[in-house]
Protein backbone atom coordinates (compact mmCIF):
# COMPACT_ATOMS: atom_id res chain seq x y z
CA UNK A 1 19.03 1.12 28.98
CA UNK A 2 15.07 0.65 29.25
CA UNK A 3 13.84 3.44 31.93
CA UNK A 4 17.07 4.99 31.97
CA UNK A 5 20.44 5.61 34.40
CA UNK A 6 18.70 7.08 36.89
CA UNK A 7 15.52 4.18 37.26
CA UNK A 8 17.94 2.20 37.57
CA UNK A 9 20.31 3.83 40.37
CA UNK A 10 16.51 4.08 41.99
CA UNK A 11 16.23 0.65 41.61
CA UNK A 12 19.52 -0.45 43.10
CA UNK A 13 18.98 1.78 45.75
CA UNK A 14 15.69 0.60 46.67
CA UNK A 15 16.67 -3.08 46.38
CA UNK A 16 20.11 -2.89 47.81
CA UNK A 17 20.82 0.47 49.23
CA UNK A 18 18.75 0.60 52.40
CA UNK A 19 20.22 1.81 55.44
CA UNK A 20 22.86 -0.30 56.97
CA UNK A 21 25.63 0.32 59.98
CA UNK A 22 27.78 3.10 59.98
CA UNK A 23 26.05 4.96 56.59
CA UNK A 24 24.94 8.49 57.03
CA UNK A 25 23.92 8.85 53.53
CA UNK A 26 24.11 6.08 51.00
CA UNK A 27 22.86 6.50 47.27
CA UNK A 28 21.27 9.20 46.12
CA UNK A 29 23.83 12.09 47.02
CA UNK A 30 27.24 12.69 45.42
CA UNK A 31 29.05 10.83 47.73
CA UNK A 32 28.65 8.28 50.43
CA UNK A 33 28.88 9.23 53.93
CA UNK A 34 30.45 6.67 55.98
CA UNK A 35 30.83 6.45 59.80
CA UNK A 36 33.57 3.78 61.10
CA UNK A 37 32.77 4.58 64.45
CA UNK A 38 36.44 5.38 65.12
CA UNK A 39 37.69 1.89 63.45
CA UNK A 40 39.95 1.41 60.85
CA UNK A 41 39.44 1.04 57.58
CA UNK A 42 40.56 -1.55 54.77
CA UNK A 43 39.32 -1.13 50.90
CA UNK A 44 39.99 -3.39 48.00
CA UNK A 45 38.79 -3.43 44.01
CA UNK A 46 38.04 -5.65 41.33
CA UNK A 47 37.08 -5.42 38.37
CA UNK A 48 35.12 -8.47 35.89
CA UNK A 49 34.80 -8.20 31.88
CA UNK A 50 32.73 -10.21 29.98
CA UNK A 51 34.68 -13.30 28.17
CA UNK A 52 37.62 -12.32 30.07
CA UNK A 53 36.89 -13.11 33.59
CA UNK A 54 33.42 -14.90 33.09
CA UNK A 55 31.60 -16.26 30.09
CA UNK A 56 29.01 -13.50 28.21
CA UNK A 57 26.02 -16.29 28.85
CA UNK A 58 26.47 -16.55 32.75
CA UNK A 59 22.93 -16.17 35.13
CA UNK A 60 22.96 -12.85 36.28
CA UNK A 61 22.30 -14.03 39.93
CA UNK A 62 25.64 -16.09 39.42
CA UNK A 63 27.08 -12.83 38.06
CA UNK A 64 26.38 -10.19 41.12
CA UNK A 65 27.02 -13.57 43.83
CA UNK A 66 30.75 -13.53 42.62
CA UNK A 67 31.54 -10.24 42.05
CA UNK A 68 31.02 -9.00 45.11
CA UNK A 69 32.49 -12.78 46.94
CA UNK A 70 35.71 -12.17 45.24
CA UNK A 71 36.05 -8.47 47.45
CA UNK A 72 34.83 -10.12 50.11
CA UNK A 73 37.26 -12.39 50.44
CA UNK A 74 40.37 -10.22 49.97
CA UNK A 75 38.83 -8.27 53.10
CA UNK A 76 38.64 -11.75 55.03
CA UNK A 77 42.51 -12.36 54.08
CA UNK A 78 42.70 -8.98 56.04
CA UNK A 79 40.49 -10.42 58.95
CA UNK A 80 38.06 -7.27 58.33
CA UNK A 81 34.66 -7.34 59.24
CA UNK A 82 33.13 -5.98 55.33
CA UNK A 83 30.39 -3.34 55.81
CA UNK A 84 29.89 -1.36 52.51
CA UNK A 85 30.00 -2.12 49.09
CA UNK A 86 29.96 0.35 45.63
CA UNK A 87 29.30 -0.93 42.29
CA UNK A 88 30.19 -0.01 38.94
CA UNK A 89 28.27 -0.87 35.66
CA UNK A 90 28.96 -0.51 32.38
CA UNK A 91 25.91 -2.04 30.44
CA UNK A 92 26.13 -3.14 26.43
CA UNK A 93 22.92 -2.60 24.90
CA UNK A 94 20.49 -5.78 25.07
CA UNK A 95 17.51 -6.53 22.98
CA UNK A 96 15.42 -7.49 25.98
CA UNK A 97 16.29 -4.58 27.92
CA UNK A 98 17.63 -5.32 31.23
CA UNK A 99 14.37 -5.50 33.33
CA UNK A 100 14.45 -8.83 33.90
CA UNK A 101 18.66 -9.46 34.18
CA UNK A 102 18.72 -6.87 36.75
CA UNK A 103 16.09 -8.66 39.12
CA UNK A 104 18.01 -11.67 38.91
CA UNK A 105 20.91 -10.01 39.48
CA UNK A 106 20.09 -8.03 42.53
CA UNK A 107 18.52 -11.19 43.67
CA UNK A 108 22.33 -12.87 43.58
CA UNK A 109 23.55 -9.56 45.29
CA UNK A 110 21.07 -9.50 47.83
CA UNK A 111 21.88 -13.01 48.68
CA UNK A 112 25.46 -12.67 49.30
CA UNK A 113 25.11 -9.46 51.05
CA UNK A 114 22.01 -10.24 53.39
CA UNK A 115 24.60 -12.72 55.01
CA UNK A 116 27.19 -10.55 55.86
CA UNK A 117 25.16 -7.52 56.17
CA UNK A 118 26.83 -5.57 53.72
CA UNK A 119 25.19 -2.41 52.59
CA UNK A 120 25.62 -1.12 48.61
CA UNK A 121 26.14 2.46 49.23
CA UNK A 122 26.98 3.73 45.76
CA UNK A 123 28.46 2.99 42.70
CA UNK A 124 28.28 4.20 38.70
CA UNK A 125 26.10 2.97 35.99
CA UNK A 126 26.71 3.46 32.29
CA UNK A 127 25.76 2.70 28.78
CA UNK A 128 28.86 1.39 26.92
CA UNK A 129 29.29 -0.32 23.39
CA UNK A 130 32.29 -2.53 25.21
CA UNK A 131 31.62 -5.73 26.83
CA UNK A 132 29.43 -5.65 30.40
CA UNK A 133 31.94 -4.40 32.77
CA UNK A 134 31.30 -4.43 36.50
CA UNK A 135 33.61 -2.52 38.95
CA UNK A 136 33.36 -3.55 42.82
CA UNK A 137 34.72 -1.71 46.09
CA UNK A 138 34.62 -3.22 49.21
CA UNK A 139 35.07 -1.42 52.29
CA UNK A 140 35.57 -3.64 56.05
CA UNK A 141 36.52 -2.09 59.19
CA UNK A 142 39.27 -3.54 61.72
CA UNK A 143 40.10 -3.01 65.58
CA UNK A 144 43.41 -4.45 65.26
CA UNK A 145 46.65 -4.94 63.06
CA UNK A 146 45.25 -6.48 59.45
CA UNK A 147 46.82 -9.53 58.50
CA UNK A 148 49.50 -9.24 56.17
CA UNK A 149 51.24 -11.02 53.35
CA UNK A 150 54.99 -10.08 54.88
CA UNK A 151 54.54 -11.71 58.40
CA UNK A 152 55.20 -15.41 57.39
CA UNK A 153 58.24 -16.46 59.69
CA UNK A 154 60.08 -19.67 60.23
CA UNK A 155 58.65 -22.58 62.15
CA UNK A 156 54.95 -20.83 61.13
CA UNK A 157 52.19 -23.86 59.89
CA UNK A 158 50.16 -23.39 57.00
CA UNK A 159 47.18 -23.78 56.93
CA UNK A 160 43.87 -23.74 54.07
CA UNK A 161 40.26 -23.38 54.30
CA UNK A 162 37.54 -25.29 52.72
CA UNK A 163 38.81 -27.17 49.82
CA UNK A 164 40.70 -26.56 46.75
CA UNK A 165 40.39 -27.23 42.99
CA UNK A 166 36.75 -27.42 42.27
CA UNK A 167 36.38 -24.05 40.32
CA UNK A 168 39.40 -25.27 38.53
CA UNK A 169 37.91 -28.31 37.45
CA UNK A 170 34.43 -26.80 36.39
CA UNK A 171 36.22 -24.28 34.33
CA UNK A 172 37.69 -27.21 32.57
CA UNK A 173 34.70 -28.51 31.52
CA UNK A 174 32.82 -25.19 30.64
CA UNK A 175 35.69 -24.38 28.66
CA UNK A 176 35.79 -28.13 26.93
CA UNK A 177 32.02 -27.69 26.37
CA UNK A 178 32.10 -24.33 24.46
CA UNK A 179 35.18 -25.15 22.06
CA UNK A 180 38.05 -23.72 24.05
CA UNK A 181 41.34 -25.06 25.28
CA UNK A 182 40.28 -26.86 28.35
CA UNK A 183 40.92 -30.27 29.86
CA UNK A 184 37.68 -32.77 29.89
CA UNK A 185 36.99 -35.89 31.42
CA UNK A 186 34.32 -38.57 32.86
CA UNK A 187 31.92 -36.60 35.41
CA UNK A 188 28.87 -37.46 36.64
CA UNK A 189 25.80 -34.67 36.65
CA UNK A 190 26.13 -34.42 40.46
CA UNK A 191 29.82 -34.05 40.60
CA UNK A 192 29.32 -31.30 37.90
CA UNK A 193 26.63 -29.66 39.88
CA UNK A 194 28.70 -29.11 42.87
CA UNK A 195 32.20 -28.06 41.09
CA UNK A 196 29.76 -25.50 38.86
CA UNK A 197 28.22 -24.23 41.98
CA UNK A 198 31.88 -23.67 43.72
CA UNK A 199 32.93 -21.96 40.56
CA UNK A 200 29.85 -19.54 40.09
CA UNK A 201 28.88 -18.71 43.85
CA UNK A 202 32.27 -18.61 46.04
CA UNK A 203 31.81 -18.23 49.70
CA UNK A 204 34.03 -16.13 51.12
CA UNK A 205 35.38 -16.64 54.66
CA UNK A 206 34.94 -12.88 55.70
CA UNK A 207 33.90 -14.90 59.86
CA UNK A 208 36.87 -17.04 59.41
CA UNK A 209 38.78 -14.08 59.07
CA UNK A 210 38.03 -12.04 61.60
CA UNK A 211 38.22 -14.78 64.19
CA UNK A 212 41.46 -16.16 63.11
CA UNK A 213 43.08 -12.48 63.54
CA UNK A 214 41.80 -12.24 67.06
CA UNK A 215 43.59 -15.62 67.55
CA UNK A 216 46.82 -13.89 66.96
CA UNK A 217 47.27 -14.96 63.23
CA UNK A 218 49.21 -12.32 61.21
CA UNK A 219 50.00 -13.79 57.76
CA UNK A 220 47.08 -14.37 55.58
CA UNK A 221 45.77 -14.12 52.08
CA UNK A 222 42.67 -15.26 49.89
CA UNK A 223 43.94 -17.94 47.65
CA UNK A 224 42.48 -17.00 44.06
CA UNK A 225 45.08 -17.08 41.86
CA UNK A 226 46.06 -20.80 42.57
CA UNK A 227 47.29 -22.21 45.58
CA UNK A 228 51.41 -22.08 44.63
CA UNK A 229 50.98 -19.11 43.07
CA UNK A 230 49.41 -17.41 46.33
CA UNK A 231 51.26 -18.69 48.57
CA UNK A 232 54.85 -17.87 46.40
CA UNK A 233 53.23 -14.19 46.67
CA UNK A 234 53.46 -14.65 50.82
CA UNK A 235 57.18 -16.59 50.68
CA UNK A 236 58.30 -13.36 48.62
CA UNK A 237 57.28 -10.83 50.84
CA UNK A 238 58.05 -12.70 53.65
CA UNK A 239 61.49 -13.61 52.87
CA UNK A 240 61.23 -17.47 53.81
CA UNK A 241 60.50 -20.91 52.00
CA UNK A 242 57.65 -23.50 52.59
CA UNK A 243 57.67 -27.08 52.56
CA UNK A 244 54.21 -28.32 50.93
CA UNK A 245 52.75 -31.55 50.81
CA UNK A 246 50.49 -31.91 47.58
CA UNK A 247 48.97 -35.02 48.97
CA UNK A 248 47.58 -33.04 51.93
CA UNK A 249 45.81 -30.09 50.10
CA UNK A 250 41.91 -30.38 50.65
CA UNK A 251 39.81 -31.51 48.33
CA UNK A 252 36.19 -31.82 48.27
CA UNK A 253 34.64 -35.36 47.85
CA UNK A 254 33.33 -34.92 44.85
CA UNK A 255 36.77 -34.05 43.72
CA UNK A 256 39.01 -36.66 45.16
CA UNK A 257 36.67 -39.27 43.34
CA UNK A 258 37.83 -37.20 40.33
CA UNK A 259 41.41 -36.84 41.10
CA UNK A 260 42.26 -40.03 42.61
CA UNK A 261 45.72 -41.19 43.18
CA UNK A 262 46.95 -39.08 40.15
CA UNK A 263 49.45 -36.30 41.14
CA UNK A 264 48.96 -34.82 37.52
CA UNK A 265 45.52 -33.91 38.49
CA UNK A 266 46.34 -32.64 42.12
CA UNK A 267 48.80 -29.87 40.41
CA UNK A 268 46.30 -29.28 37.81
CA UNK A 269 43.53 -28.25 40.10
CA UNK A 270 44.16 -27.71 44.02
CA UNK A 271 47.82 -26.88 43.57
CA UNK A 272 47.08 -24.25 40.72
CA UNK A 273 44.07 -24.03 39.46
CA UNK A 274 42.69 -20.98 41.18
CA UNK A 275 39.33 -19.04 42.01
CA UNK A 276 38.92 -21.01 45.08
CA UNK A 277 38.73 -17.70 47.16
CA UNK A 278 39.97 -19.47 50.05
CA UNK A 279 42.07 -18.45 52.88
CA UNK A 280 46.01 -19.63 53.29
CA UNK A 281 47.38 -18.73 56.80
CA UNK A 282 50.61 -19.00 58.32
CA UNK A 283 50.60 -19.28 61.87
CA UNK A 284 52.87 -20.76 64.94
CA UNK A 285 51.71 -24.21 66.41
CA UNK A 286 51.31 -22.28 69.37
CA UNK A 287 47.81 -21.06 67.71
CA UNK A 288 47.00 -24.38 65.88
CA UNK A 289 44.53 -25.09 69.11
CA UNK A 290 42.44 -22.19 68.36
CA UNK A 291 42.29 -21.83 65.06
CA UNK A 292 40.97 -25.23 65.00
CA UNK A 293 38.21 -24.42 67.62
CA UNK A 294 37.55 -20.88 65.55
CA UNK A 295 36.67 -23.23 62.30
CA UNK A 296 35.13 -26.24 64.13
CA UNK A 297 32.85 -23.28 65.31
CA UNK A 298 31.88 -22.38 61.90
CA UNK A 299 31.35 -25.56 60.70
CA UNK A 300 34.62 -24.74 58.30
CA UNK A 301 37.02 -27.28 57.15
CA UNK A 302 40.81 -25.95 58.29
CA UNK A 303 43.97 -28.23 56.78
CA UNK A 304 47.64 -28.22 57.76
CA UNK A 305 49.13 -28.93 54.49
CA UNK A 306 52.54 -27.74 55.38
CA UNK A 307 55.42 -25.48 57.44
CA UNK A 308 57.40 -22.28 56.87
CA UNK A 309 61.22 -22.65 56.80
CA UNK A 310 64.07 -20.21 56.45
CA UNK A 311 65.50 -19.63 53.29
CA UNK A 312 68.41 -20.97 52.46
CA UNK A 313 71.63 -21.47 49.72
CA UNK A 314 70.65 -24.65 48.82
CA UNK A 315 66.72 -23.84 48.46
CA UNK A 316 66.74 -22.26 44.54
CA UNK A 317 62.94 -22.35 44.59
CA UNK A 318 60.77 -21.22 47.52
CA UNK A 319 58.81 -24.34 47.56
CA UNK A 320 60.08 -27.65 48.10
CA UNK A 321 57.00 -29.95 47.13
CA UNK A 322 56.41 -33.66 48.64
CA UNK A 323 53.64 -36.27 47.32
CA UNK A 324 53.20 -39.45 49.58
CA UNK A 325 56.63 -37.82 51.67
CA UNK A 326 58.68 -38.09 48.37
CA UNK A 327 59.73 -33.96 47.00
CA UNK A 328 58.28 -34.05 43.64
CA UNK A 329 59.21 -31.08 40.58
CA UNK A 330 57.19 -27.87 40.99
CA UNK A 331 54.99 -27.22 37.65
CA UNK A 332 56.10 -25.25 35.29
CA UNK A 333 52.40 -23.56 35.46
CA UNK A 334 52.30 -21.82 38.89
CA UNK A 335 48.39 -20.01 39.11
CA UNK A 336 45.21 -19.09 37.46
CA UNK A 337 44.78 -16.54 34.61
CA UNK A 338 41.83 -14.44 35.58
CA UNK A 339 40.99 -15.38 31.69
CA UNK A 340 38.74 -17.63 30.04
């Protein structure tokens, strides 16, 4: 690496590592010192390899945007309030050196981060001959109960944020476009714009999440694996079964044009196509009132798209599915591979 590991810890730090809340010492020490001012705390990982969770030729803005969204939002499934962030990099050698790639990609950091006011306060860099590697932790702070996966009960709504099935649909293409298995079809440059940018640059609904937990809401999780898939993931751990209407899933305008009136397509991308990094909740109608005020606040779409039932004998899956009030066949395909 041109300049060295230590330029460029010097250079993260300067660019992304100034003082934020809480830190008593960020980068530059051995170890972080953190202050959660007598809050709890919640932590998550993840980790993103080159040609396995994005493709080798992706903008390095792009790059540093999602891999720090995709914490984010498994702290807003939590309803935390994210404060600190530590990244990992393991860097392949490059021809060009990595001058230029690492301004663009502290650029896409520093864009994601300046609107949450999240603060990088360490992290590892090193030279590798593997593929570029990059390792995030995200740390959020909570003053009550997090929301759980396990607190789904009977008569609960569910709800989803945003829309679903863009990044689905863009992967499709990218992956038709470089010669792997993917699933093309007729798209118009602006329709491709906006999937691509829903793919590459997530927003996660860290506000959202807060709010909706001081609404009462105790069952949540960030839908990135596919929407059945997720939401199976809740049902287990919460004992129960949903009833789902496909027709009522959210999709964005540029993909309903896309999907139409064709079921196929709805399974294919809202119902489990995945890296949406949306928020499913389950919550009593009792709370539908401000939940819907919390997102109309925001500016955030919020959908019902279906109910929580006990389970029962004559329930062998834990989804019964409708389209158009009719119960359709689950897919044999339940959620995203975190693979290209």
């Amino acid at each position: 690496m041109a300049g060295g590991e230590f330029a460029l810890i010097e250079q993260l730090r300067s660019r992304l590592g100034k003082a934020g809340k809480g830190v008593r010492l960020g980068i530059g020490d051995d170890a972080a010192w953190l202050d959660p001012a007598g809050r709890q705390l919640v932590a998550t990982m993840d980790t993103l390899v080159a040609d396995r969770h994005f493709f080798p030729d992706v903008r390095p803005y792009d790059l540093a945007w999602k891999a720090l969204a995709v914490n984010l939002s498994d702290l807003a499934a939590m309803g935390a309030e994210a404060r600190w962030c530590l990244l990992s990099l393991a860097l392949p050698p490059r021809e060009a050196g990595y001058g230029a790639w690492m301004e663009d990609f502290m650029a896409g950091w520093r864009a994601l981060a300046e609107r949450h006011d999240i603060t990088l306060v360490g992290g590892d860099t090193v030279a590798t001959d593997g593929p570029l590697t990059l390792s995030v932790t995200a740390l959020g702070l909570v003053d009550q109960s997090v929301m759980r996966r396990d607190a789904a009960r009977p008569g609960d709504m569910v709800w989803v944020t945003g829309s679903l099935g863009d990044a689905a649909a863009a992967l499709d293409l990218a992956l038709v476009e470089r010669g792997r298995e993917g699933q093309g079809f007729p798209c118009s440059a602006a329709q491709r714009e906006a999937l691509e940018a829903r793919r590459l640059r997530p927003m996660p609904r860290l506000e959202f999440g807060e709010a909706a937990a001081a609404c009462g809401v105790c069952c949540a999780m960030d839908c990135s694996d596919g929407f059945l898939a997720d939401l199976s993931h809740i049902l287990e751990a919460s004992g129960v079964h949903a009833q789902i209407a496909l027709d009522a899933l959210p999709l964005s305008r540029e993909l309903m044009d896309l999907a139409g009136e064709d079921p196929e397509r709805w399974q294919r991308w809202p119902l489990t196509g995945g890296d949406d990094y949306e928020l499913i909740l389950c919550a009593p109608p009792a709370l539908a009132a401000p939940l819907r005020q919390a997102a109309a606040a925001q500016s955030l779409r919020l959908t019902a798209v279906g109910r929580i039932l006990p389970t029962a004998l004559d329930m062998p899956a834990a989804v019964t599915m409708t389209w158009r009030d009719r119960v359709m066949p689950l897919p044999t395909t339940w959620g995203h591979v975190h693979a290209l």
